[in-house]
Protein backbone atom coordinates (compact mmCIF):
# COMPACT_ATOMS: atom_id res chain seq x y z
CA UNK A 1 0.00 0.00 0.00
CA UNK A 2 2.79 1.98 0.45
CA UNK A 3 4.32 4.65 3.07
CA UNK A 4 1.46 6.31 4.97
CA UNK A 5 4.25 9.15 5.86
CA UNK A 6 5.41 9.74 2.48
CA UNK A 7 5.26 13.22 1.72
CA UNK A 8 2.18 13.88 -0.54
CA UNK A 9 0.56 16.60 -3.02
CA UNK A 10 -1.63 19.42 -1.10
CA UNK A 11 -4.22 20.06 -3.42
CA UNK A 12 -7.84 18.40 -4.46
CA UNK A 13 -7.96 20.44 -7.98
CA UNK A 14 -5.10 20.82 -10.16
CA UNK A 15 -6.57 24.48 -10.49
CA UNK A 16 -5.20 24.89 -6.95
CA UNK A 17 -1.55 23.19 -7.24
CA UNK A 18 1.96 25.02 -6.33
CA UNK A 19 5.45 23.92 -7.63
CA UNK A 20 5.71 22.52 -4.50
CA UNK A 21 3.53 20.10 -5.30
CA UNK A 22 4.72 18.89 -8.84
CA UNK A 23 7.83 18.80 -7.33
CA UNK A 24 6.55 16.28 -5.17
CA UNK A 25 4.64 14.55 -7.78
CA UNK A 26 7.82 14.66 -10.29
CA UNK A 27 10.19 13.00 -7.82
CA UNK A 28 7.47 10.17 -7.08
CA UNK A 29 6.98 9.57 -11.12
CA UNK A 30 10.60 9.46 -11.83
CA UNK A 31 11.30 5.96 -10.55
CA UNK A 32 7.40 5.04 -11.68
CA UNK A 33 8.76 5.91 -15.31
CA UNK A 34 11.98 3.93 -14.88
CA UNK A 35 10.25 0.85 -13.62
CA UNK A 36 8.17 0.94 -16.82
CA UNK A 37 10.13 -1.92 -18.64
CA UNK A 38 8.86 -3.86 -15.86
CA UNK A 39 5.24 -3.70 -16.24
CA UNK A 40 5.62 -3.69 -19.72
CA UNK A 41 7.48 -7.14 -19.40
CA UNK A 42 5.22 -8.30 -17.03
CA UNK A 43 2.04 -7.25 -18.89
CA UNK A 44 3.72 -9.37 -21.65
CA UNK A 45 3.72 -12.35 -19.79
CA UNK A 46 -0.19 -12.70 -19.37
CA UNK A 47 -0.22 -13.09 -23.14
CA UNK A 48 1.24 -16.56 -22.49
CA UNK A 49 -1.04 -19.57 -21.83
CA UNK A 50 -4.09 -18.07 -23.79
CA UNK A 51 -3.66 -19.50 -27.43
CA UNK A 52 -6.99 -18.27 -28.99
CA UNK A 53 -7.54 -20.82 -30.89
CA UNK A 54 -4.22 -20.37 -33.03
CA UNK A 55 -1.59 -22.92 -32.87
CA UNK A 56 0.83 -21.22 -30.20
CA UNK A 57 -0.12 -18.59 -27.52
CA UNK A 58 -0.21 -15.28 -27.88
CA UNK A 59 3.19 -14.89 -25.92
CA UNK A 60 5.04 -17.49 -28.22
CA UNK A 61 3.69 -15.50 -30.94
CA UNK A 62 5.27 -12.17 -29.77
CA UNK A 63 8.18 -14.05 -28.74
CA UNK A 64 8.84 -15.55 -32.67
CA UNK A 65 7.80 -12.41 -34.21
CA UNK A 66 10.50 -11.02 -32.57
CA UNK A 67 12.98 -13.59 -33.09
CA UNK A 68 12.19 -13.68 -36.74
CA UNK A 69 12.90 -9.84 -36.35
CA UNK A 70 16.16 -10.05 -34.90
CA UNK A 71 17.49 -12.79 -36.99
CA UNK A 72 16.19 -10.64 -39.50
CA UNK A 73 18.41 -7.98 -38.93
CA UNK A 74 16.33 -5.39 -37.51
CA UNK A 75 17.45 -3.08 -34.86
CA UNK A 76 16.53 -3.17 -31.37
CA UNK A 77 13.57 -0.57 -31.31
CA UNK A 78 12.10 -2.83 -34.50
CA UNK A 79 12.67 -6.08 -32.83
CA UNK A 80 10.88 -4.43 -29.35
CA UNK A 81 7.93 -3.20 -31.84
CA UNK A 82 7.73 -7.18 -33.13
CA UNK A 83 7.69 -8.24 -29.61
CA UNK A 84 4.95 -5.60 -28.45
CA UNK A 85 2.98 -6.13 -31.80
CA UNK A 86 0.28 -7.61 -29.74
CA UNK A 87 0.54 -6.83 -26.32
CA UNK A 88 -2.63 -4.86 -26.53
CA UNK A 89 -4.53 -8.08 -27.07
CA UNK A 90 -5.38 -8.48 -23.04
CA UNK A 91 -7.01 -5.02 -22.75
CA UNK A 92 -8.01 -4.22 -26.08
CA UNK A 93 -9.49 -7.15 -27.77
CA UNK A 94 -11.31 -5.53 -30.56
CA UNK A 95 -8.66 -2.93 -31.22
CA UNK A 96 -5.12 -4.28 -29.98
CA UNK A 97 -3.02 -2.52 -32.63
CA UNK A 98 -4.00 0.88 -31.15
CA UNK A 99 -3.28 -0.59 -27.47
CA UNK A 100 0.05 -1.43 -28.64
CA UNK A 101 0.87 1.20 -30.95
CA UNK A 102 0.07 4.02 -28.03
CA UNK A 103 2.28 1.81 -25.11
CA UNK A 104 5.25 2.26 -27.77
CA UNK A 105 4.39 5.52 -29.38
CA UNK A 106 6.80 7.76 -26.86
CA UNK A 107 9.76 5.69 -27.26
CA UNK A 108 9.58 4.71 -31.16
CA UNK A 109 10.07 6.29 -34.60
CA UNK A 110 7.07 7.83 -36.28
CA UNK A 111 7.27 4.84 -39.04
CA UNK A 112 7.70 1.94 -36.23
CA UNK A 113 5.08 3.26 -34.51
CA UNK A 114 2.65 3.44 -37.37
CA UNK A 115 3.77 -0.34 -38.73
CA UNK A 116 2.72 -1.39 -35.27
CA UNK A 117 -0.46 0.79 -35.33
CA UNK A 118 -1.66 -0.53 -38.82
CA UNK A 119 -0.58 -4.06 -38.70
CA UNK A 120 -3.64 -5.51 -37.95
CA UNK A 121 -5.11 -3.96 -41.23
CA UNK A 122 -1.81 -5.38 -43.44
CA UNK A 123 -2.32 -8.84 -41.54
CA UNK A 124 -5.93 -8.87 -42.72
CA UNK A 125 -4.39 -9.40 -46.32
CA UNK A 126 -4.10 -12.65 -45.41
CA UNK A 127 -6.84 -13.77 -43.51
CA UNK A 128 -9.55 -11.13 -43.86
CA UNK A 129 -11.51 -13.16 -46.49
CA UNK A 130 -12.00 -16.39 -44.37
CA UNK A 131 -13.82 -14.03 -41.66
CA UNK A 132 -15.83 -11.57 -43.95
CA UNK A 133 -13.94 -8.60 -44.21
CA UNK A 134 -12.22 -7.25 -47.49
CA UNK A 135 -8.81 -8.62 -47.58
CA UNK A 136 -7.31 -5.45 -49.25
CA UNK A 137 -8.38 -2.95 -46.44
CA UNK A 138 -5.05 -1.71 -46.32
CA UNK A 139 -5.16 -0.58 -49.90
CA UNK A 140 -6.50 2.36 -48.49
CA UNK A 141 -2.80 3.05 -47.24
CA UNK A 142 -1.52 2.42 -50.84
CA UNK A 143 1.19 5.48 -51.45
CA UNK A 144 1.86 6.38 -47.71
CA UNK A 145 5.23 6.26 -46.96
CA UNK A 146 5.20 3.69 -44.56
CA UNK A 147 3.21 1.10 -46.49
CA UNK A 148 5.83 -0.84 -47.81
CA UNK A 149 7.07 -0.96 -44.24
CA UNK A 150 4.34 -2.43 -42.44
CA UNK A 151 3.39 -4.72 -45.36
CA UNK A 152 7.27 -6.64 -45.25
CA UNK A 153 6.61 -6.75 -41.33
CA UNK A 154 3.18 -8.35 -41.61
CA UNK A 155 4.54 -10.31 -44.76
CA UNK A 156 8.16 -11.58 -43.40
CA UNK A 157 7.78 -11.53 -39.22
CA UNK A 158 4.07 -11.64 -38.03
CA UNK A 159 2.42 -13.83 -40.51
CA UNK A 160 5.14 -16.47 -40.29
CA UNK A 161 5.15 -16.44 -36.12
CA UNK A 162 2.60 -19.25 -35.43
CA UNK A 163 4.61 -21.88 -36.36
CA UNK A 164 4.58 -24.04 -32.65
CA UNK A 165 7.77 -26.05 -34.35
CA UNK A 166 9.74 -22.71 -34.74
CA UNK A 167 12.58 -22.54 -32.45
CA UNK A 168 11.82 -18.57 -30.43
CA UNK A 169 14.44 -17.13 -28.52
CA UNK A 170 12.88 -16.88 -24.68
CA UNK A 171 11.53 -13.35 -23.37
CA UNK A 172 14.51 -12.81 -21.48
CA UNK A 173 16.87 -12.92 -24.14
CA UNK A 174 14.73 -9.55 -25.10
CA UNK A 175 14.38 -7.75 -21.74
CA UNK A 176 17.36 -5.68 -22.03
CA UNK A 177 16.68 -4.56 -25.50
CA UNK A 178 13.19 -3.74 -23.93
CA UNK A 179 14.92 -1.85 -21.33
CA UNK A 180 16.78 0.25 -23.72
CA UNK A 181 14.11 1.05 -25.96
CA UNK A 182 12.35 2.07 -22.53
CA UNK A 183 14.93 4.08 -21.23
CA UNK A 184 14.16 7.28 -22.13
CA UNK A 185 10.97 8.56 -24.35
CA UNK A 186 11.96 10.20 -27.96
CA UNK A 187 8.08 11.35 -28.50
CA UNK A 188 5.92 12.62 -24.79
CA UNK A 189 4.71 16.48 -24.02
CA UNK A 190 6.22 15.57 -20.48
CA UNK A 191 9.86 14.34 -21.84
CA UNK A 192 11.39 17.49 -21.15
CA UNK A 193 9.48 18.10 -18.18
CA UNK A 194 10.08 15.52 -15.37
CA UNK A 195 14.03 14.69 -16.34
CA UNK A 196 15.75 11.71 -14.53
C-alpha cells in the first residue's frame, strides 16, 4: 500500500496546485517511469497460456515475431515493436493494434510506430476473407510512406510467427533490449518536463 508518511501533493484540484507540489509529484513519477520496462514485461507475460484458438499462444507468438525480427536484422527498437505487436490483445481485444501502438508511441520512430499501429489492417491481407472482411483494407494506405514498411513486417515476421515447431528465442533474451528502448521517451509532451 505503500508509506502512509510519504510526503504527498496538497491540493484536491489541479486548479489549486503550487510547484511545491509537482515537485513532489515529479520526484514520485521518476522511478514510476523507470520501472516501466517492468510492467511492460510483465504485462507481456499474461499473453502466455491463452492461445486463442491459433496454434501457439499469444506470448510465443510475440516471442517468434520477434525472433524472426532479430534474426532478421532489424534493430533493437524494430525487434521491441515485433515483440509488443500484440501486447494490446489483453485489454483491447477488438482494437489491440492501437493498445500497442500508443504503449510504444513515446519511445519509437514515427514509421515503427505506425507499422505497429496498422498491422492488424496489413495482416488482414491474409486472412480477412475467411472471416468476412475485405482482404485489401489496407489498400487504403496504398502510397503512404510507410506502407511498404508495415506490409514486409506483416509479410516476413508476423504472418510467419505461429509456427509451434519454430525454435523462439525466450523473453529474457529480449528484456534488455526492452529496457533500452524504454529508457528514455523520444516522443511525450512531459519528456522534457520531469528529467531523470
Amino acid at each position: 500500500m505503500g508509506n502512509m508518511t510519504e510526503q504527498r501533493a496538497t491540493f484536491s484540484s489541479m486548479k489549486e496546485s503550487s510547484k511545491a507540489d509537482w515537485d513532489i509529484i515529479s520526484a514520485r513519477h521518476r522511478p514510476f517511469a523507470a520501472a516501466l520496462s517492468d510492467r511492460v514485461i510483465g504485462h507481456l507475460k499474461l499473453l502466455g497460456g491463452d492461445t486463442g484458438g491459433f496454434a501457439v499462444d499469444r506470448l510465443q507468438h510475440s516471442l517468434l515475431t520477434a525472433t524472426l525480427a532479430h534474426k532478421g536484422g532489424e534493430d533493437e527498437e524494430y525487434v521491441a515493436c515485433a515483440l509488443l505487436h500484440d501486447i494490446g490483445d489483453t485489454l483491447g481485444s477488438w482494437n489491440h493494434p492501437d493498445v500497442s501502438a500508443a504503449i510504444l508511441k513515446p519511445f519509437v520512430s514515427e514509421a515503427n510506430h505506425w507499422m505497429v499501429e496498422k498491422h492488424g489492417i496489413f495482416q488482414g491481407y491474409f486472412f480477412f476473407k475467411h472471416i468476412g472482411l475485405d482482404a485489401n483494407m489496407r489498400e487504403q494506405f496504398r502510397g503512404h510512406e510507410h506502407f511498404e514498411r508495415t506490409a514486409r513486417f506483416c509479410e516476413i515476421y508476423d504472418n510467419p510467427a505461429f509456427n509451434p515447431k519454430m525454435e523462439c528465442a525466450p523473453l529474457e533474451f529480449f528484456e534488455p533490449m526492452l529496457r533500452r528502448v524504454f529508457a528514455a521517451p523520444k516522443n511525450s509532451i512531459y519528456k522534457d518536463a520531469c528529467h531523470t
